[in-house]
PDB file of N, CA and C in Angstrom:
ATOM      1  N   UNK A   1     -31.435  -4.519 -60.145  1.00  0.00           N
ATOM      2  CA  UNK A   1     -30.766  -3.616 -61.052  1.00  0.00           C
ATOM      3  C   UNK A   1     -31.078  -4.055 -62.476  1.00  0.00           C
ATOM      4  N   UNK A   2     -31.462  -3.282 -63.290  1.00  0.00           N
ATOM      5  CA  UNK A   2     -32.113  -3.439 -64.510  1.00  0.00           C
ATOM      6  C   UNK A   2     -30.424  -3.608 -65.468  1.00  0.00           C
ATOM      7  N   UNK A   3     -30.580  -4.052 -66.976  1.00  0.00           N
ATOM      8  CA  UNK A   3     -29.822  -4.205 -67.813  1.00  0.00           C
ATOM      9  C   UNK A   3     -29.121  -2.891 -68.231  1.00  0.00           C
ATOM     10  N   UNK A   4     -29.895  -1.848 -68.124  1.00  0.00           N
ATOM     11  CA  UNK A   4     -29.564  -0.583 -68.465  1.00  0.00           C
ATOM     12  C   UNK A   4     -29.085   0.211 -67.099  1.00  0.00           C
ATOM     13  N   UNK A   5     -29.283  -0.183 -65.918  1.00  0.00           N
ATOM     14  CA  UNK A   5     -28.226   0.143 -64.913  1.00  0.00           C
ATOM     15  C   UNK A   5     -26.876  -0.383 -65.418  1.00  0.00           C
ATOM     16  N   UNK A   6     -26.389  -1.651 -65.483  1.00  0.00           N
ATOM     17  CA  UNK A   6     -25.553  -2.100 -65.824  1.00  0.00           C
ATOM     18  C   UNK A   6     -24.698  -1.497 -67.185  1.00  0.00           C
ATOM     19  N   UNK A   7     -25.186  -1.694 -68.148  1.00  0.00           N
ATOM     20  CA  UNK A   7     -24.771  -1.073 -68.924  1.00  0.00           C
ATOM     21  C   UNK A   7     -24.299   0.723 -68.747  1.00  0.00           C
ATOM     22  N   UNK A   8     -24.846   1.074 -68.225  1.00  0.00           N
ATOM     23  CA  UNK A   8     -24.302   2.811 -68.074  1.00  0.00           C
ATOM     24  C   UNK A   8     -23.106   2.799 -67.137  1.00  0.00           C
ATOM     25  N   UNK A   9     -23.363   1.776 -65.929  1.00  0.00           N
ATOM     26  CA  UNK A   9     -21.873   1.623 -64.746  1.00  0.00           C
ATOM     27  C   UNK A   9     -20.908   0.828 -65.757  1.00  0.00           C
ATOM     28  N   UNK A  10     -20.922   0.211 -66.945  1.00  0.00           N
ATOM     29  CA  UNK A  10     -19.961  -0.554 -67.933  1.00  0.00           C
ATOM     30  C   UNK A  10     -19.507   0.311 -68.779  1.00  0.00           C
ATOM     31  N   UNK A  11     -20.178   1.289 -69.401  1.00  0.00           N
ATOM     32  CA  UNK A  11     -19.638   2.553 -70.011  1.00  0.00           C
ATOM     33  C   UNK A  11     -18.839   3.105 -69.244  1.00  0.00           C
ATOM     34  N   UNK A  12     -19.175   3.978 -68.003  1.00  0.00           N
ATOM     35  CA  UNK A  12     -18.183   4.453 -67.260  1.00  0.00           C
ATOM     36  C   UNK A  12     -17.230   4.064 -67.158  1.00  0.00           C
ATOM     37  N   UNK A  13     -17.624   2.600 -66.261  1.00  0.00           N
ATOM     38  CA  UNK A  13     -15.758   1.810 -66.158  1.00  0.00           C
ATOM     39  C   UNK A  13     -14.902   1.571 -68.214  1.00  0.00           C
ATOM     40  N   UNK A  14     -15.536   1.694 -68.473  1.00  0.00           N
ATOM     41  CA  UNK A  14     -14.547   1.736 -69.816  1.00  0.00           C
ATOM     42  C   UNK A  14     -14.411   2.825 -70.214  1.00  0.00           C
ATOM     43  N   UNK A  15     -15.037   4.294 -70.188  1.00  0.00           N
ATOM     44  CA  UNK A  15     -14.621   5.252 -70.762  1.00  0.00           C
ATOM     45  C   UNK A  15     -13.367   5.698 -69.224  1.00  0.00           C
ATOM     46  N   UNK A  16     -13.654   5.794 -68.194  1.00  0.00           N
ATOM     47  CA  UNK A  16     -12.278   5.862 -67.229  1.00  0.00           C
ATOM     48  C   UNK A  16     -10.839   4.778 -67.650  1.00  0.00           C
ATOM     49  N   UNK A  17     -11.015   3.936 -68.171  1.00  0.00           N
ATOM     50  CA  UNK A  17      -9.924   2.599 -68.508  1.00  0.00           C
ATOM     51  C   UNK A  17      -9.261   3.671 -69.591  1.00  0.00           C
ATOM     52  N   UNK A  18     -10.130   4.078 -70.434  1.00  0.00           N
ATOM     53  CA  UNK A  18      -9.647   4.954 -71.597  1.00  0.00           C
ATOM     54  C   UNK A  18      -9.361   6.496 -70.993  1.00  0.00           C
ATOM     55  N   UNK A  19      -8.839   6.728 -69.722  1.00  0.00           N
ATOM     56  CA  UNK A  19      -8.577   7.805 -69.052  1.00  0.00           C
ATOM     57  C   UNK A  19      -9.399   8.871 -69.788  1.00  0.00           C
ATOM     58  N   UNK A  20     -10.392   8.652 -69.579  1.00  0.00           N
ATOM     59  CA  UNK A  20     -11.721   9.707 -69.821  1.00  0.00           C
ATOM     60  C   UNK A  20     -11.966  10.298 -68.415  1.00  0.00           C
ATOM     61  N   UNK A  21     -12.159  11.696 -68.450  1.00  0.00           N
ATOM     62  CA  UNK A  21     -12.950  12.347 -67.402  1.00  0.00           C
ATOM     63  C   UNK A  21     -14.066  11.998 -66.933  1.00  0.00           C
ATOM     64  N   UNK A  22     -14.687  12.060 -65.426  1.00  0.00           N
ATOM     65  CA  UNK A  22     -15.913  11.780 -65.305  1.00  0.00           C
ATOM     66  C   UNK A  22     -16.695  12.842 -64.123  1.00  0.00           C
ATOM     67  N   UNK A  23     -17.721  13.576 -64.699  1.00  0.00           N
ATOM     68  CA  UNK A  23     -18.301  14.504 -64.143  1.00  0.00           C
ATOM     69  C   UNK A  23     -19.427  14.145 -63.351  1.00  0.00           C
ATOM     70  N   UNK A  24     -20.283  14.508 -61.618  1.00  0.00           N
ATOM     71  CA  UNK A  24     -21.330  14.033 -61.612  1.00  0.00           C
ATOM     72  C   UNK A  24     -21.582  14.974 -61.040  1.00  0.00           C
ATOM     73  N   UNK A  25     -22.995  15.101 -60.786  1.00  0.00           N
ATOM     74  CA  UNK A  25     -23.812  16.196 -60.424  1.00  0.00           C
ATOM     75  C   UNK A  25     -24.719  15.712 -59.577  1.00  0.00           C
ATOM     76  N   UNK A  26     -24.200  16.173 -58.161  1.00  0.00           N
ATOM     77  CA  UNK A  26     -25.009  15.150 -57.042  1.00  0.00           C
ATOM     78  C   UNK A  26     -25.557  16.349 -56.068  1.00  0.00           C
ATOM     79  N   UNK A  27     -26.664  16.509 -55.446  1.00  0.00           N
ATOM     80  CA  UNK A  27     -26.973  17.225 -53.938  1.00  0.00           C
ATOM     81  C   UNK A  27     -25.968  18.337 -54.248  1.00  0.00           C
ATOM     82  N   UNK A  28     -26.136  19.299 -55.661  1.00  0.00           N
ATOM     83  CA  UNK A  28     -25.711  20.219 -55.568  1.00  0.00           C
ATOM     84  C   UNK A  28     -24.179  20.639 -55.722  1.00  0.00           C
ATOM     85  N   UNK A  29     -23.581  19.682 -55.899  1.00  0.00           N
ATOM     86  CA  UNK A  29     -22.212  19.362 -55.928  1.00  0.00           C
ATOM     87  C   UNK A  29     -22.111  18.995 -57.600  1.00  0.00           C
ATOM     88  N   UNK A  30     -20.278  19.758 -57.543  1.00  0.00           N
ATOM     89  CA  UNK A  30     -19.632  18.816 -58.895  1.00  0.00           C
ATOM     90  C   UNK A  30     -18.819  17.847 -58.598  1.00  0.00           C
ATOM     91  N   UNK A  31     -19.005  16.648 -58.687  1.00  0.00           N
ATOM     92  CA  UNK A  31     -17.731  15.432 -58.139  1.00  0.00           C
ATOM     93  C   UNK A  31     -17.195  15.019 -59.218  1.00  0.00           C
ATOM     94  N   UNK A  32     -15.931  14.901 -59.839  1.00  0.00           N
ATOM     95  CA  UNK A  32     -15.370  14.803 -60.516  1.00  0.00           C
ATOM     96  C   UNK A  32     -14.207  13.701 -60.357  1.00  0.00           C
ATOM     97  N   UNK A  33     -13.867  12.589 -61.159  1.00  0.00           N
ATOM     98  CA  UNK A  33     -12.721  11.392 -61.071  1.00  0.00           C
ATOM     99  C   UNK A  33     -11.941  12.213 -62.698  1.00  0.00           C
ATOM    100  N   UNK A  34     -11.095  12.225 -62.124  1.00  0.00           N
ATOM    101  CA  UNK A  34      -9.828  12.937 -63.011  1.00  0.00           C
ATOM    102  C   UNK A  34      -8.060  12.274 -63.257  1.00  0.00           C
ATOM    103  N   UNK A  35      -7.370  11.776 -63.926  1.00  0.00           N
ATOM    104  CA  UNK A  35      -6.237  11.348 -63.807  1.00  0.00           C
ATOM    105  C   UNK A  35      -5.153  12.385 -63.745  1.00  0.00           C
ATOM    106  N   UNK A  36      -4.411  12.016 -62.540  1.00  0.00           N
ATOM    107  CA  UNK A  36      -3.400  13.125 -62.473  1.00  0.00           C
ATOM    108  C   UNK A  36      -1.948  12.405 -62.464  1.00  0.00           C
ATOM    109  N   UNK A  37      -0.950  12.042 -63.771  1.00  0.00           N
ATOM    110  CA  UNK A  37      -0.273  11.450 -63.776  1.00  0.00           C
ATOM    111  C   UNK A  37      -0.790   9.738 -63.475  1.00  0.00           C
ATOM    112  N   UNK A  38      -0.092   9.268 -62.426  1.00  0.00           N
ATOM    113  CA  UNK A  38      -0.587   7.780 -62.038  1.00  0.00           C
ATOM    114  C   UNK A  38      -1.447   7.709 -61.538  1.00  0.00           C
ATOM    115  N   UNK A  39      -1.760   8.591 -60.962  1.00  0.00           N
ATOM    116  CA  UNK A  39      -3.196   8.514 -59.681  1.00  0.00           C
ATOM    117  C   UNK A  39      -3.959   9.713 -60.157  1.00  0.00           C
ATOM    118  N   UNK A  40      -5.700   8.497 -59.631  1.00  0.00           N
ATOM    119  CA  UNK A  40      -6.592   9.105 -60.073  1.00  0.00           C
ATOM    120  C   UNK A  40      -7.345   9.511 -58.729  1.00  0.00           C
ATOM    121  N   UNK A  41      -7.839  11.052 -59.123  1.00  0.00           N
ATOM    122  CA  UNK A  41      -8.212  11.590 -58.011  1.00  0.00           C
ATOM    123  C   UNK A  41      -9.736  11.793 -57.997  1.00  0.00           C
ATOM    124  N   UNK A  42     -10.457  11.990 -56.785  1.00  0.00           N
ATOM    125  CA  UNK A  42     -12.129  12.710 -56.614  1.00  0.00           C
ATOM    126  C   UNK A  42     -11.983  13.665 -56.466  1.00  0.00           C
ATOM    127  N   UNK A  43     -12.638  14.774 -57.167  1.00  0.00           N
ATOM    128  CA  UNK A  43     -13.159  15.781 -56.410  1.00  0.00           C
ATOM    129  C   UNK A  43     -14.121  16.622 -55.882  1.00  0.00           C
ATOM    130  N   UNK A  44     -14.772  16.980 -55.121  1.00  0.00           N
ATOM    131  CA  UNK A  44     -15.983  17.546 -54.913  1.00  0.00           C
ATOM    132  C   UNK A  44     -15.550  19.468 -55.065  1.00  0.00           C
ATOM    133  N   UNK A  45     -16.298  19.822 -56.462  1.00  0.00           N
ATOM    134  CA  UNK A  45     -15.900  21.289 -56.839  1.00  0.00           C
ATOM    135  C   UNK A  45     -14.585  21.304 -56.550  1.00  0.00           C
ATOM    136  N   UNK A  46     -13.630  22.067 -55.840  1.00  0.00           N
ATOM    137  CA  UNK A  46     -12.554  22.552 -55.969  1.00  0.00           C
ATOM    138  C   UNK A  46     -11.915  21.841 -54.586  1.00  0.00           C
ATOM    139  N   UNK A  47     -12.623  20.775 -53.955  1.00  0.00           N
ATOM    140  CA  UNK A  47     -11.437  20.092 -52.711  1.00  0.00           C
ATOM    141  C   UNK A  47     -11.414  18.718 -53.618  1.00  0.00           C
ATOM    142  N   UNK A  48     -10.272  18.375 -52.861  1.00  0.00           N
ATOM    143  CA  UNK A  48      -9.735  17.046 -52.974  1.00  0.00           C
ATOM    144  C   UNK A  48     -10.245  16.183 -52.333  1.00  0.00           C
ATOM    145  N   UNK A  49     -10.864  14.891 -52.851  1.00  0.00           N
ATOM    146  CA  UNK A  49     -11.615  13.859 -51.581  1.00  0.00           C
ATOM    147  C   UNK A  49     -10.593  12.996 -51.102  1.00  0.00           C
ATOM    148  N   UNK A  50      -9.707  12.605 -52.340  1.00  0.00           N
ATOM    149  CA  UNK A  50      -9.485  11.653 -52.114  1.00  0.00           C
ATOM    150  C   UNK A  50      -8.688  10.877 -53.613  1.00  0.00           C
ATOM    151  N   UNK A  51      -7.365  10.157 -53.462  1.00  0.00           N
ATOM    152  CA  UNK A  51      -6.771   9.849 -54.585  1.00  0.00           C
ATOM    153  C   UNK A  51      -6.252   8.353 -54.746  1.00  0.00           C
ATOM    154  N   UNK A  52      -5.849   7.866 -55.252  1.00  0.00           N
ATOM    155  CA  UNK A  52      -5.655   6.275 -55.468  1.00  0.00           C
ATOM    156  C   UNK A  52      -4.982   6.147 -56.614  1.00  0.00           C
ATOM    157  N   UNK A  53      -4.526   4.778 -56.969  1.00  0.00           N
ATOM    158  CA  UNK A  53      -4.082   4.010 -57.767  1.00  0.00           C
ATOM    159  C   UNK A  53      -4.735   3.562 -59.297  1.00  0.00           C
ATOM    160  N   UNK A  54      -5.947   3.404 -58.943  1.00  0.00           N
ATOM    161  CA  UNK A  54      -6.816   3.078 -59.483  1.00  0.00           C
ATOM    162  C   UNK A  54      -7.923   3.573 -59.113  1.00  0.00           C
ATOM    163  N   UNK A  55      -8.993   3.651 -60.337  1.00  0.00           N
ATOM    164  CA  UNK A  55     -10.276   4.854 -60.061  1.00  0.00           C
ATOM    165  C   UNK A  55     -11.591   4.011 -59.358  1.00  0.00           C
ATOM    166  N   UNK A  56     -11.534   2.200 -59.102  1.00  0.00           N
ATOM    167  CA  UNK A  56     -12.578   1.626 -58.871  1.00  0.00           C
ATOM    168  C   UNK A  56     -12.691   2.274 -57.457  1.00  0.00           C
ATOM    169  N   UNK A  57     -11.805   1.976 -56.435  1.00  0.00           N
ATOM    170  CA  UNK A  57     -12.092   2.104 -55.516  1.00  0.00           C
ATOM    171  C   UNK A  57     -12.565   3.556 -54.936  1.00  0.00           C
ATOM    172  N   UNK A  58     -12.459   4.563 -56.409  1.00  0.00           N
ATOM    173  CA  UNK A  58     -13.071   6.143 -56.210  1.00  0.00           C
ATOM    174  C   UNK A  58     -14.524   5.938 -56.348  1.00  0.00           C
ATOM    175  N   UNK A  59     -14.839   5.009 -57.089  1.00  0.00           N
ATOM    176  CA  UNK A  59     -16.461   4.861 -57.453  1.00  0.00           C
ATOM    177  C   UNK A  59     -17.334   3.862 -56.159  1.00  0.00           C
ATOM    178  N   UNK A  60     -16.251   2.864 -56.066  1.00  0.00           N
ATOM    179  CA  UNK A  60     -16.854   1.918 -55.201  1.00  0.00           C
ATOM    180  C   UNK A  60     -17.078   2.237 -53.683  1.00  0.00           C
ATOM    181  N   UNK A  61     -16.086   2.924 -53.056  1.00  0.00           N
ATOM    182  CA  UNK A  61     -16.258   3.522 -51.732  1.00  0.00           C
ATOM    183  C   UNK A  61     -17.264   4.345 -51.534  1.00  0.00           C
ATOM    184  N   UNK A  62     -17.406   3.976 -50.096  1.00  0.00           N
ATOM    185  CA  UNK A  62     -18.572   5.537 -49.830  1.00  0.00           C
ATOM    186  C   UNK A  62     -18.103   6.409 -49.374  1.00  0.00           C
ATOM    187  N   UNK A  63     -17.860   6.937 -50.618  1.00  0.00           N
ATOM    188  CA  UNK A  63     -16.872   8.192 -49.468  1.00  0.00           C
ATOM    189  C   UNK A  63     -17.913   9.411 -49.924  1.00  0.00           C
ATOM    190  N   UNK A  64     -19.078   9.524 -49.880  1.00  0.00           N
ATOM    191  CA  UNK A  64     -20.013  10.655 -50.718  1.00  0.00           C
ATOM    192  C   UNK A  64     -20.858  10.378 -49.478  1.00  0.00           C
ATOM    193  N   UNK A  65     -20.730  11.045 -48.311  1.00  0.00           N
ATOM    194  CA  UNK A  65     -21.663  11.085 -47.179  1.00  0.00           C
ATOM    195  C   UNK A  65     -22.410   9.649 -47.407  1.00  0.00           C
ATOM    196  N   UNK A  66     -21.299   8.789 -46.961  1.00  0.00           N
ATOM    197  CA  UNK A  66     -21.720   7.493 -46.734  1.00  0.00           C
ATOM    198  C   UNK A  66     -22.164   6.605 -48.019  1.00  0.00           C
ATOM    199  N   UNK A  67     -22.362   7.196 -49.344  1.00  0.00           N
ATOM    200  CA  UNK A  67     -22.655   6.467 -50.553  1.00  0.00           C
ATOM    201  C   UNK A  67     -21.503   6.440 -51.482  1.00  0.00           C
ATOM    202  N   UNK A  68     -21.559   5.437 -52.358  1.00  0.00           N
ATOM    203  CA  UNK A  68     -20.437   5.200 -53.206  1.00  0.00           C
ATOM    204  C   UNK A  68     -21.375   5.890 -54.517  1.00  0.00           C
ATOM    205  N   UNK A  69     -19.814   6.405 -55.549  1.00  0.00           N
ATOM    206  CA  UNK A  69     -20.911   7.023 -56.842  1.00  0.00           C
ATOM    207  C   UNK A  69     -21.327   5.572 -57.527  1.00  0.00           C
ATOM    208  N   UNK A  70     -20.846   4.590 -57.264  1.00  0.00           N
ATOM    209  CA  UNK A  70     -22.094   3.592 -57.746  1.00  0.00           C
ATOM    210  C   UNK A  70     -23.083   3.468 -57.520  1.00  0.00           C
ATOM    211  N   UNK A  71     -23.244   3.379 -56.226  1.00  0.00           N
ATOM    212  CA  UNK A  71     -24.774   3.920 -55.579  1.00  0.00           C
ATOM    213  C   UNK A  71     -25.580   4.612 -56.209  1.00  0.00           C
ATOM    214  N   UNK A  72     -24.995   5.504 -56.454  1.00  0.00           N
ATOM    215  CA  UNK A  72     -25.679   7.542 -56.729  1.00  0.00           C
ATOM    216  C   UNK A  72     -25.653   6.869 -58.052  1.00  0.00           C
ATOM    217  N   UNK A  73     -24.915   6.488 -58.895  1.00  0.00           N
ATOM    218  CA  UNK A  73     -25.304   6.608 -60.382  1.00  0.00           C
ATOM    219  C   UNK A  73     -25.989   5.549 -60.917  1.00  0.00           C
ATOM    220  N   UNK A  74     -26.378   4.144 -60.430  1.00  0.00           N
ATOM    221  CA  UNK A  74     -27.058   3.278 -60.109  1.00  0.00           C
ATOM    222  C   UNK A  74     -28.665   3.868 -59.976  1.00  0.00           C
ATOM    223  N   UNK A  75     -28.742   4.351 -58.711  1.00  0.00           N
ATOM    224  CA  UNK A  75     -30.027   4.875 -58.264  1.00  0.00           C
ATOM    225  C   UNK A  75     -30.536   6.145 -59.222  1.00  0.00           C
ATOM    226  N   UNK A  76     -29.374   6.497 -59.984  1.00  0.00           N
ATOM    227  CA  UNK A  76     -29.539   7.896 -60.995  1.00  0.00           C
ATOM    228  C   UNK A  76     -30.392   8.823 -60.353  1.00  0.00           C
ATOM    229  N   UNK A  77     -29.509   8.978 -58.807  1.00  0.00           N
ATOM    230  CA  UNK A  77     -29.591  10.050 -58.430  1.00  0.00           C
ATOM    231  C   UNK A  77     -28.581  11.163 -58.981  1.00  0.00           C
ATOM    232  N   UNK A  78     -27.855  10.977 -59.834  1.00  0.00           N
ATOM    233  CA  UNK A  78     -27.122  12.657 -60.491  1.00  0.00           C
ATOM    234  C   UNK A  78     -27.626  12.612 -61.935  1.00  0.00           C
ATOM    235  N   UNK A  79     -26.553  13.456 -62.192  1.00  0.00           N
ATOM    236  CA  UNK A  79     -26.421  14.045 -63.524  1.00  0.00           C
ATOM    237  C   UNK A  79     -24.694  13.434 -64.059  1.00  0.00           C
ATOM    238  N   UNK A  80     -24.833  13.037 -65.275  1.00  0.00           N
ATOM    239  CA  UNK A  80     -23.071  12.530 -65.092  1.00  0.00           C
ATOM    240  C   UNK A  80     -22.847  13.471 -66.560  1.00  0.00           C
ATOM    241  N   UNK A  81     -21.721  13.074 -66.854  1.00  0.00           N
ATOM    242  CA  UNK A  81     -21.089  14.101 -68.045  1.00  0.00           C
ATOM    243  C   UNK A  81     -19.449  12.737 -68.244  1.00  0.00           C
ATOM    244  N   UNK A  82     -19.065  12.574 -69.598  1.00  0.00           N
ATOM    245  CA  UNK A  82     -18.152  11.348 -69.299  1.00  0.00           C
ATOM    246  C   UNK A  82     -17.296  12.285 -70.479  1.00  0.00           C
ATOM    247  N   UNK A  83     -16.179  12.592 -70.230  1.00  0.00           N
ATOM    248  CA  UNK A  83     -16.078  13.784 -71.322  1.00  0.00           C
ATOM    249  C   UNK A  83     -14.382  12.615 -71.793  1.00  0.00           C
TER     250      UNK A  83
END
């Protein structure tokens, strides 16, 4: 993993710390980590994946047909948007 992998997964985790939105654009899909009150949720377009406490374990799991969006945004297989 190059310096500039790192650095873009270090942006993320700090613009989410700063309850920033996070958009990705994967296999056709919008997956989205969003704060809803205490818990932060995934979503793929308009279902719910999946919600938690905290947003690491939204990024870190594979819950994306077996890949975690670290994976996917690592490998920069999407498109992200950090709004």
């Amino acid at each position: 993993m190059s310096n500039l992998d790192i650095s873009l997964y270090e942006e993320i985790i700090e613009g989410l710390t700063y309850n920033r939105e996070l958009e990705i654009y994967y296999d056709d899909f919008t997956y989205g980590i969003v704060t809803y009150g205490a818990l932060w949720q995934l979503w793929k377009d308009k279902e719910l994946l999946a919600e938690c406490n905290d947003f690491l374990p939204l990024l870190e799991n594979p819950l994306i047909n077996g890949r975690s969006l670290r994976d996917i945004i690592e490998a920069k297989d999407c498109g992200l948007l950090l709004m």
